[in-house]
N, C-alpha and C. Protein backbone atom coordinates (compact mmCIF):
# COMPACT_ATOMS: atom_id res chain seq x y z
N UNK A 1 -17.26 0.10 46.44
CA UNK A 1 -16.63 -1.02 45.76
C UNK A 1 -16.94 -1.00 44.26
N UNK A 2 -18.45 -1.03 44.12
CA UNK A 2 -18.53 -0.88 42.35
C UNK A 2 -17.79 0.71 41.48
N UNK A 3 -17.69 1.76 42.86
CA UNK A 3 -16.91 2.76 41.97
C UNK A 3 -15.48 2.20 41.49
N UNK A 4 -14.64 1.81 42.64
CA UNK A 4 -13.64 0.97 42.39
C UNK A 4 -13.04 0.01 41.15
N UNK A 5 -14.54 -0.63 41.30
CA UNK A 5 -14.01 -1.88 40.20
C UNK A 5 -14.47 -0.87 38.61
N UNK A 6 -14.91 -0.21 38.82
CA UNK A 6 -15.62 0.86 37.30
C UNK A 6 -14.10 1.66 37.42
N UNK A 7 -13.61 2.05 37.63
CA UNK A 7 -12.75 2.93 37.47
C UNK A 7 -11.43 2.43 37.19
N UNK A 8 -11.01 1.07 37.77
CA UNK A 8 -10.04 0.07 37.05
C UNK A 8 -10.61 -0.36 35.90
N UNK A 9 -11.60 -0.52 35.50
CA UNK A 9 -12.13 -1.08 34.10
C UNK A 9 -12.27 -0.17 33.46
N UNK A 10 -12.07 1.51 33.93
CA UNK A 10 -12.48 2.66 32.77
C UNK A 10 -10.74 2.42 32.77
N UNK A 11 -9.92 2.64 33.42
CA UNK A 11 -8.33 2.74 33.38
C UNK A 11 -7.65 1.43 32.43
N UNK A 12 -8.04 0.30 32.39
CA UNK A 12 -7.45 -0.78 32.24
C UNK A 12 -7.89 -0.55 30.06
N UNK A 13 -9.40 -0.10 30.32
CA UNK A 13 -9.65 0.01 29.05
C UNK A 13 -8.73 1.14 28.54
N UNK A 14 -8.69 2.22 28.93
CA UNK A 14 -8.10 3.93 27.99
C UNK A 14 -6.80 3.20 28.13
N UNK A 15 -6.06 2.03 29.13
CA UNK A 15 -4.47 1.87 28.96
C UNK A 15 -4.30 0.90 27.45
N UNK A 16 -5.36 0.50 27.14
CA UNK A 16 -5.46 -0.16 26.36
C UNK A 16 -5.06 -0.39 24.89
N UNK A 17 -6.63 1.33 24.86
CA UNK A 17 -6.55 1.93 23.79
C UNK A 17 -4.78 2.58 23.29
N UNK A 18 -4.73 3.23 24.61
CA UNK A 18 -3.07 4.10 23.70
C UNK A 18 -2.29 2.93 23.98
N UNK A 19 -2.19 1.98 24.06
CA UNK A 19 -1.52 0.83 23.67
C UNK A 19 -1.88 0.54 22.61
N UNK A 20 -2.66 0.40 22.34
CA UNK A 20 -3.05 0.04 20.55
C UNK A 20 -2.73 0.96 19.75
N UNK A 21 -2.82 2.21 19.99
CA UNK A 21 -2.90 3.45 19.29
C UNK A 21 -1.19 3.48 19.06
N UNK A 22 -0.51 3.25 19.85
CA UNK A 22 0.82 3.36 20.03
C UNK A 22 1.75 2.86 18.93
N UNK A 23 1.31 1.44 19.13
CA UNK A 23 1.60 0.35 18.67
C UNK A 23 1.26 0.63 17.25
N UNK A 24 0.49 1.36 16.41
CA UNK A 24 0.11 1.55 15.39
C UNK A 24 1.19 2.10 14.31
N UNK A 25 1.62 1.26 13.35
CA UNK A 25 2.95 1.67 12.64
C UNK A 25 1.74 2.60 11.59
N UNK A 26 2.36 3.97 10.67
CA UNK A 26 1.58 4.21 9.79
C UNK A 26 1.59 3.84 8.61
N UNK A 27 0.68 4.31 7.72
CA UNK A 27 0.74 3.54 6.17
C UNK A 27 0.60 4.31 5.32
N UNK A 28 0.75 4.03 3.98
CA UNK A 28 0.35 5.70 2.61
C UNK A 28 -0.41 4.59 2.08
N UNK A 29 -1.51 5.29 1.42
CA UNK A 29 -2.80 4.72 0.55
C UNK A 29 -2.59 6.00 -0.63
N UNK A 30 -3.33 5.25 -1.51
CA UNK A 30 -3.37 5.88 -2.80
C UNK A 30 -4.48 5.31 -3.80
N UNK A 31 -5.01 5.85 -4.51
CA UNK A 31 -5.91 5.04 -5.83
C UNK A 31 -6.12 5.82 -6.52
N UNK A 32 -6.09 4.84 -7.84
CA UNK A 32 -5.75 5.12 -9.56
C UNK A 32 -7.05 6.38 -9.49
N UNK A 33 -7.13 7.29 -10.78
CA UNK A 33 -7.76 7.76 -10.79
C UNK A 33 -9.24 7.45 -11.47
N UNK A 34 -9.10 5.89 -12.32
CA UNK A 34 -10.27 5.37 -12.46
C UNK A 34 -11.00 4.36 -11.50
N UNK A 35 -9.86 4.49 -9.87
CA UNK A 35 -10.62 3.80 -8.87
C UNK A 35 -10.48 2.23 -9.23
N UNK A 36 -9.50 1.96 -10.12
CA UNK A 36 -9.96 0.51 -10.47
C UNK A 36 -8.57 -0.49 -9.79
N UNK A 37 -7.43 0.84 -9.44
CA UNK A 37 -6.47 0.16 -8.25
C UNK A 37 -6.20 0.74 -7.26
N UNK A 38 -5.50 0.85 -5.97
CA UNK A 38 -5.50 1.33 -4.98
C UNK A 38 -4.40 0.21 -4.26
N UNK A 39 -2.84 1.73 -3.94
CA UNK A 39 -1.71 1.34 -3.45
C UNK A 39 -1.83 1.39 -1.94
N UNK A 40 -0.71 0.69 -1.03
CA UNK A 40 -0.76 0.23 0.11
C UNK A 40 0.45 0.36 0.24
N UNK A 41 1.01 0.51 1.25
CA UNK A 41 2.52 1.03 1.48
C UNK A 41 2.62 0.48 2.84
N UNK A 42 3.10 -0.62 4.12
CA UNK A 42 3.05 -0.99 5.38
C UNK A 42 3.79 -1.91 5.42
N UNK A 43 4.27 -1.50 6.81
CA UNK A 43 5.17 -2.24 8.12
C UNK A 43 4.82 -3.25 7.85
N UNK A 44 5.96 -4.29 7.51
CA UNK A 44 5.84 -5.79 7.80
C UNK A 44 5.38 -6.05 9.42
N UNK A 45 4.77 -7.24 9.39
CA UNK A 45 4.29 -7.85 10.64
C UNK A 45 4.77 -8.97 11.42
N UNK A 46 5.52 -9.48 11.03
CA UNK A 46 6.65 -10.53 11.60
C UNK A 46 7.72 -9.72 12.30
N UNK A 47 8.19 -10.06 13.84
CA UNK A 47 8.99 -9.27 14.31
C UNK A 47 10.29 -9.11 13.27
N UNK A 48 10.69 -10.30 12.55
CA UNK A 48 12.04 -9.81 12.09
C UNK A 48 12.01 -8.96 10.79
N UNK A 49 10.86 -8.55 10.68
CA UNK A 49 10.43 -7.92 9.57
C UNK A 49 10.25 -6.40 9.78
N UNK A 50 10.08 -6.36 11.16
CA UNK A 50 9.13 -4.99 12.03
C UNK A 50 9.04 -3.55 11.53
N UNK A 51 10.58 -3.49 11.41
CA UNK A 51 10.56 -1.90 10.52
C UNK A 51 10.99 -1.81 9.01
N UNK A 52 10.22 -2.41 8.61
CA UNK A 52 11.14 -2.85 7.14
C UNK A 52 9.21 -2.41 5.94
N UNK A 53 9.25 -1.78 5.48
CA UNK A 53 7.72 -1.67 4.40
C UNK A 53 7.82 -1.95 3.42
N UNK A 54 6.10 -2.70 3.08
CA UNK A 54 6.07 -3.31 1.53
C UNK A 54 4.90 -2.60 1.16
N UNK A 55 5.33 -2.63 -0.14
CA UNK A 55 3.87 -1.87 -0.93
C UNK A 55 3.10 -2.96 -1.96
N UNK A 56 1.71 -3.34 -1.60
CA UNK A 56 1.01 -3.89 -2.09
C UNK A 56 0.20 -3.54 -3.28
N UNK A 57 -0.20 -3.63 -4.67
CA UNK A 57 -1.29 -2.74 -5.76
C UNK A 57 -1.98 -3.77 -5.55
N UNK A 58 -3.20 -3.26 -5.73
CA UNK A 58 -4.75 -4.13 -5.21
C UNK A 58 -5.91 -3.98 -6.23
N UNK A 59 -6.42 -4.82 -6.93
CA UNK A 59 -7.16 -4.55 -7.72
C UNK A 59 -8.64 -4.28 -7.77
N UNK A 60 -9.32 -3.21 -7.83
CA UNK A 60 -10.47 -3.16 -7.18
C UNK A 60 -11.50 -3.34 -8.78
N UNK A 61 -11.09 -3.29 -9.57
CA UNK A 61 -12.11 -3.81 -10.55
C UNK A 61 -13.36 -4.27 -10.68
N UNK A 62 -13.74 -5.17 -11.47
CA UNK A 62 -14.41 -6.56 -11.17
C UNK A 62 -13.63 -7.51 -11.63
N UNK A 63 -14.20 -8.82 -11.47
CA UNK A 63 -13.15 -10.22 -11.74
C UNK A 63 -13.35 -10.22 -12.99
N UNK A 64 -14.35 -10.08 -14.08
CA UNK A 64 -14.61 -10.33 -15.90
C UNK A 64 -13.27 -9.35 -15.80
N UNK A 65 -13.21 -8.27 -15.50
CA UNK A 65 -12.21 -7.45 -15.97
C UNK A 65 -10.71 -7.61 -15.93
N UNK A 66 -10.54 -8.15 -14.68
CA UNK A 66 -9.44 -8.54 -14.28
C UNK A 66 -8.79 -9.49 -14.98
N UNK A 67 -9.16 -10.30 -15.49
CA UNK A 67 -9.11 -11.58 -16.45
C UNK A 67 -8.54 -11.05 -18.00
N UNK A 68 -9.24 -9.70 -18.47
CA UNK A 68 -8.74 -9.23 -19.64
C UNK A 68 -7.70 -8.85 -19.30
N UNK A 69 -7.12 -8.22 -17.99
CA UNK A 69 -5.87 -6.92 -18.09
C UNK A 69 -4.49 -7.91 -18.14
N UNK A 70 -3.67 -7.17 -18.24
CA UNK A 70 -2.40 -7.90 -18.02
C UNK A 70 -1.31 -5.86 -17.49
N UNK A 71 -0.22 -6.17 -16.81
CA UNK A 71 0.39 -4.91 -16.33
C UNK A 71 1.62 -5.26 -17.45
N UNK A 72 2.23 -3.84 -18.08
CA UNK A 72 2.96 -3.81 -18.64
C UNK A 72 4.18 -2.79 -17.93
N UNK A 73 4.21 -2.39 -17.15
CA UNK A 73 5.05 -1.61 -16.30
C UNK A 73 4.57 -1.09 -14.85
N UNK A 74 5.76 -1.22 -13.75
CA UNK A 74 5.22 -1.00 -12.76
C UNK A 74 6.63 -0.43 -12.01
N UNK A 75 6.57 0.27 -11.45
CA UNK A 75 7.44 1.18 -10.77
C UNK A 75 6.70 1.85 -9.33
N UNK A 76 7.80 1.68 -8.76
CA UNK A 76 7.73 2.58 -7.20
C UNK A 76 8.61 3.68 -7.49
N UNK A 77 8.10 5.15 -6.99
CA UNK A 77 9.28 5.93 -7.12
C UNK A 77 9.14 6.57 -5.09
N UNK A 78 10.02 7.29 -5.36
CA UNK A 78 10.12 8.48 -3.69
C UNK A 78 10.57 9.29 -4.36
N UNK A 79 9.89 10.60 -4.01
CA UNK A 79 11.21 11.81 -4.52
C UNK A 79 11.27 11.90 -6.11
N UNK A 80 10.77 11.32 -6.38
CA UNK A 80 10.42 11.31 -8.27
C UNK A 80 11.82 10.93 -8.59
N UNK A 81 12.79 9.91 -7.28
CA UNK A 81 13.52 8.93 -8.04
C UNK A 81 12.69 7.72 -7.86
N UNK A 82 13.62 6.78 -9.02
CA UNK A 82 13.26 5.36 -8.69
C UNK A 82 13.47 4.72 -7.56
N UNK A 83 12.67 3.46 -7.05
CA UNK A 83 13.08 3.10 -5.50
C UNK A 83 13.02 1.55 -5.63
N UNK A 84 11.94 0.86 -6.47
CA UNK A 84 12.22 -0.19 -7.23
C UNK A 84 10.82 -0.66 -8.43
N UNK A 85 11.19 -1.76 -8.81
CA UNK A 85 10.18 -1.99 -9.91
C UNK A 85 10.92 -2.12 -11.33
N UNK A 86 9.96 -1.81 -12.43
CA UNK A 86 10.96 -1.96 -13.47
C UNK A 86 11.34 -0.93 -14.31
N UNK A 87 12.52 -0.87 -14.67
CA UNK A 87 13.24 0.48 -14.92
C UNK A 87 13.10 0.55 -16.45
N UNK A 88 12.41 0.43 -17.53
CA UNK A 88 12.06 0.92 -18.38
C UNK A 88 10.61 0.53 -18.77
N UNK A 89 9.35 0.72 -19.73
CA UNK A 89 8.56 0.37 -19.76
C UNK A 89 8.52 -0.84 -20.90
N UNK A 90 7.31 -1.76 -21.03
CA UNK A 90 7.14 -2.82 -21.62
C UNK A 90 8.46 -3.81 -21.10
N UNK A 91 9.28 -3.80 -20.17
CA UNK A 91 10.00 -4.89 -19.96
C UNK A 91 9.14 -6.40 -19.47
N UNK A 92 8.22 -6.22 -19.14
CA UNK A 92 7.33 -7.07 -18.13
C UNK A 92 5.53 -7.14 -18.72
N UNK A 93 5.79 -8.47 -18.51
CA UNK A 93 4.10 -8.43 -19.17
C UNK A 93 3.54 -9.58 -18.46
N UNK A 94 2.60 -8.49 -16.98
CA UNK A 94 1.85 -10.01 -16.21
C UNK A 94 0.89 -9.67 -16.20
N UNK A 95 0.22 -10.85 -15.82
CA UNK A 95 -1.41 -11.14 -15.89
C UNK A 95 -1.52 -10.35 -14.36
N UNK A 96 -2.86 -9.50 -14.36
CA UNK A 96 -3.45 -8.72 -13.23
C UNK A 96 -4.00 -9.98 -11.98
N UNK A 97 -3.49 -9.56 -10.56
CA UNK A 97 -3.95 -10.59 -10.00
C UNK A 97 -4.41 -9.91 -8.61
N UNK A 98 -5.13 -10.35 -7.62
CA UNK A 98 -6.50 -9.22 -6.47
C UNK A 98 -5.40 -8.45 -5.79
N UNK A 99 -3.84 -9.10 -5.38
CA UNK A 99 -2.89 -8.26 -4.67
C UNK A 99 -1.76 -8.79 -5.17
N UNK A 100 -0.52 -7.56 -5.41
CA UNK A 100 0.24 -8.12 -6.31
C UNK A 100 1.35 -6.65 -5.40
N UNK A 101 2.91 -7.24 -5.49
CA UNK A 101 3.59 -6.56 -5.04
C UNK A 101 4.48 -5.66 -5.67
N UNK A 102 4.98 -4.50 -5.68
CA UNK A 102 5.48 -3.08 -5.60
C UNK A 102 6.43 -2.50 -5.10
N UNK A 103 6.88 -3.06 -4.08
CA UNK A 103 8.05 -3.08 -3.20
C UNK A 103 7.48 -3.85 -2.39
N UNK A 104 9.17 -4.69 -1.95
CA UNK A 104 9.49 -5.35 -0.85
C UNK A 104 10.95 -4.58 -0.20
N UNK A 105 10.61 -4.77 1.46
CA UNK A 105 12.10 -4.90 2.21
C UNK A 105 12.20 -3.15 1.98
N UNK A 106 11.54 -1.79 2.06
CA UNK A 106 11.81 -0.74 1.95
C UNK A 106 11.66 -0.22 3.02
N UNK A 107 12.48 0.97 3.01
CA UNK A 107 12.88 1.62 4.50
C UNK A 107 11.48 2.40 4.68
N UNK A 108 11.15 3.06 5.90
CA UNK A 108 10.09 3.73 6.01
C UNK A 108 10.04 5.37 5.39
N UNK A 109 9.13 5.67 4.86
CA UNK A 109 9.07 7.07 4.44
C UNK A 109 9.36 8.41 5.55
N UNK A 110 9.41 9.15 4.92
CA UNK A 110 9.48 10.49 5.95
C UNK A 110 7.81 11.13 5.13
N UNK A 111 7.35 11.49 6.48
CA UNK A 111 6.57 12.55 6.09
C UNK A 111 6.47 13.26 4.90
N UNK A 112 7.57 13.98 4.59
CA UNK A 112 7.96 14.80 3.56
C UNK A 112 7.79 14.25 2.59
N UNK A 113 8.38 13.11 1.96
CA UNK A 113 8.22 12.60 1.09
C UNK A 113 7.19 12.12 -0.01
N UNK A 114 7.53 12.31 -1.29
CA UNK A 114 6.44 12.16 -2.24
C UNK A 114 6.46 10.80 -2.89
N UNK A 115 5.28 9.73 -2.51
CA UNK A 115 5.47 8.48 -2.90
C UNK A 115 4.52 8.37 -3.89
N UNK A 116 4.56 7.57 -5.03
CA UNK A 116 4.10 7.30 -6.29
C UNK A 116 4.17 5.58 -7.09
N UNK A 117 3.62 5.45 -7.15
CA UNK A 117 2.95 3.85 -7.95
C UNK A 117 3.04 4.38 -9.49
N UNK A 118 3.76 3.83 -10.44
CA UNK A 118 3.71 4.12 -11.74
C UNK A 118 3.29 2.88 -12.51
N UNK A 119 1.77 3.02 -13.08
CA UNK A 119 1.83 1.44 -13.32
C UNK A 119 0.88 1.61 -15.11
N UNK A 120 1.56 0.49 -15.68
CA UNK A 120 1.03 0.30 -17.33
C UNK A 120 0.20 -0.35 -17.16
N UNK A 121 -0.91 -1.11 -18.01
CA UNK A 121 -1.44 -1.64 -18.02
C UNK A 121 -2.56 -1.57 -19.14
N UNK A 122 -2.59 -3.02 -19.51
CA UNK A 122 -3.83 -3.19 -20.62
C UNK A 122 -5.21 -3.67 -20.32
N UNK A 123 -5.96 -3.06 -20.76
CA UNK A 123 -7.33 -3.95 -20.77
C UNK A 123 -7.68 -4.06 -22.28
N UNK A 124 -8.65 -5.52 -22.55
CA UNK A 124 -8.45 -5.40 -24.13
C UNK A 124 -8.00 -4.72 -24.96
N UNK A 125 -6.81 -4.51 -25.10
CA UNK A 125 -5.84 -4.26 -25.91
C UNK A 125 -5.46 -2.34 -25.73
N UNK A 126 -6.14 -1.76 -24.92
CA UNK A 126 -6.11 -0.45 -24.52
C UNK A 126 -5.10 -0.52 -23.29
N UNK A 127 -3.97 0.25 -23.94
CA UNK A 127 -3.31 0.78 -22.41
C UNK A 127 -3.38 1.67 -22.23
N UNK A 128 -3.84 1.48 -20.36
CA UNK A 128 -3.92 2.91 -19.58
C UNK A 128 -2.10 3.06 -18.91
N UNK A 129 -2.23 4.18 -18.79
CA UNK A 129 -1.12 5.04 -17.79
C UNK A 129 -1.56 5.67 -16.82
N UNK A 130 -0.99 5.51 -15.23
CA UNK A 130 -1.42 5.98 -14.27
C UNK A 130 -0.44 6.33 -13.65
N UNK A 131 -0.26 7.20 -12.75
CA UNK A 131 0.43 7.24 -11.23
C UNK A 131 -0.57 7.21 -10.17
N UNK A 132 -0.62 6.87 -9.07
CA UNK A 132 -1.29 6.88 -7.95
C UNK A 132 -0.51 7.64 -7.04
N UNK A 133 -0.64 8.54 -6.02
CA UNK A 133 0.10 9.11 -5.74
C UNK A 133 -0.25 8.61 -4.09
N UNK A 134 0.84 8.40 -3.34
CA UNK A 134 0.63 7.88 -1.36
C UNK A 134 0.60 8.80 -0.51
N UNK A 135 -0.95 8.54 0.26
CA UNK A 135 -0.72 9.84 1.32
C UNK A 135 -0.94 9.20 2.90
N UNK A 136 0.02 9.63 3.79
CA UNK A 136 0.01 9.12 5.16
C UNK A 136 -1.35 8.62 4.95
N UNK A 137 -1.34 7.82 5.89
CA UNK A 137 -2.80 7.61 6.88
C UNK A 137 -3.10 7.64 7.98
């Protein structure tokens, strides 16, 4: 009997796992090369949302810092076209905030594909230029 009940509880658990595992939509990560942002690319979570991806920029800084920056351009590309964001630079001038969006409502990537974060940005009065570049996860 206790082999029994161990062996539905080893089964019930592993059905579990590749249920979870399954269920697992994938994502592209990326970060700046001074580590001070880091892109996010994922499956909305609301069913009517389900297959539809947004890309999040995340600020890993510190907060004194964050407070100086402001973004002066920000672009999503695929394919080293544009996909959205803003289509020339200095059009846009916002204050840096802990998660801030990049795309909304985008179709899912292919494998193949080369995804990229193009983003301006000032800190006291110094602008950096970056790409971050997205790799599966």
């Amino acid at each position: 009997m206790k082999q029994f009940l161990f062996g539905l509880a080893f089964a019930a658990g592993v059905g579990l796992i590749v249920y979870i595992l399954l269920g697992i939509q994938p994502k592209w990560v990326g970060s700046s090369p001074d580590g001070k942002w880091e892109a996010v690319l994922h499956v909305g979570t609301d069913s009517n949302i389900k297959n539809r991806y947004f890309g999040e920029l995340r600020w890993k800084g510190t907060h004194d810092e964050m407070e100086q920056c402001y973004i002066t351009y920000l672009q999503y590309r695929q394919n080293g076209e544009y996909a959205a964001g803003d289509v020339q630079g200095g059009s846009v001038v916002m204050p840096v905030k802990e998660v801030q969006s990049f795309v909304d409502f985008s179709s899912k990537p292919s494998k193949s594909d080369k995804l990229e974060v193009i983003i301006h940005w000032a800190e006291k009065e110094k602008i950096h230029k970056q790409t971050i570049e997205l790799y599966q996860k």
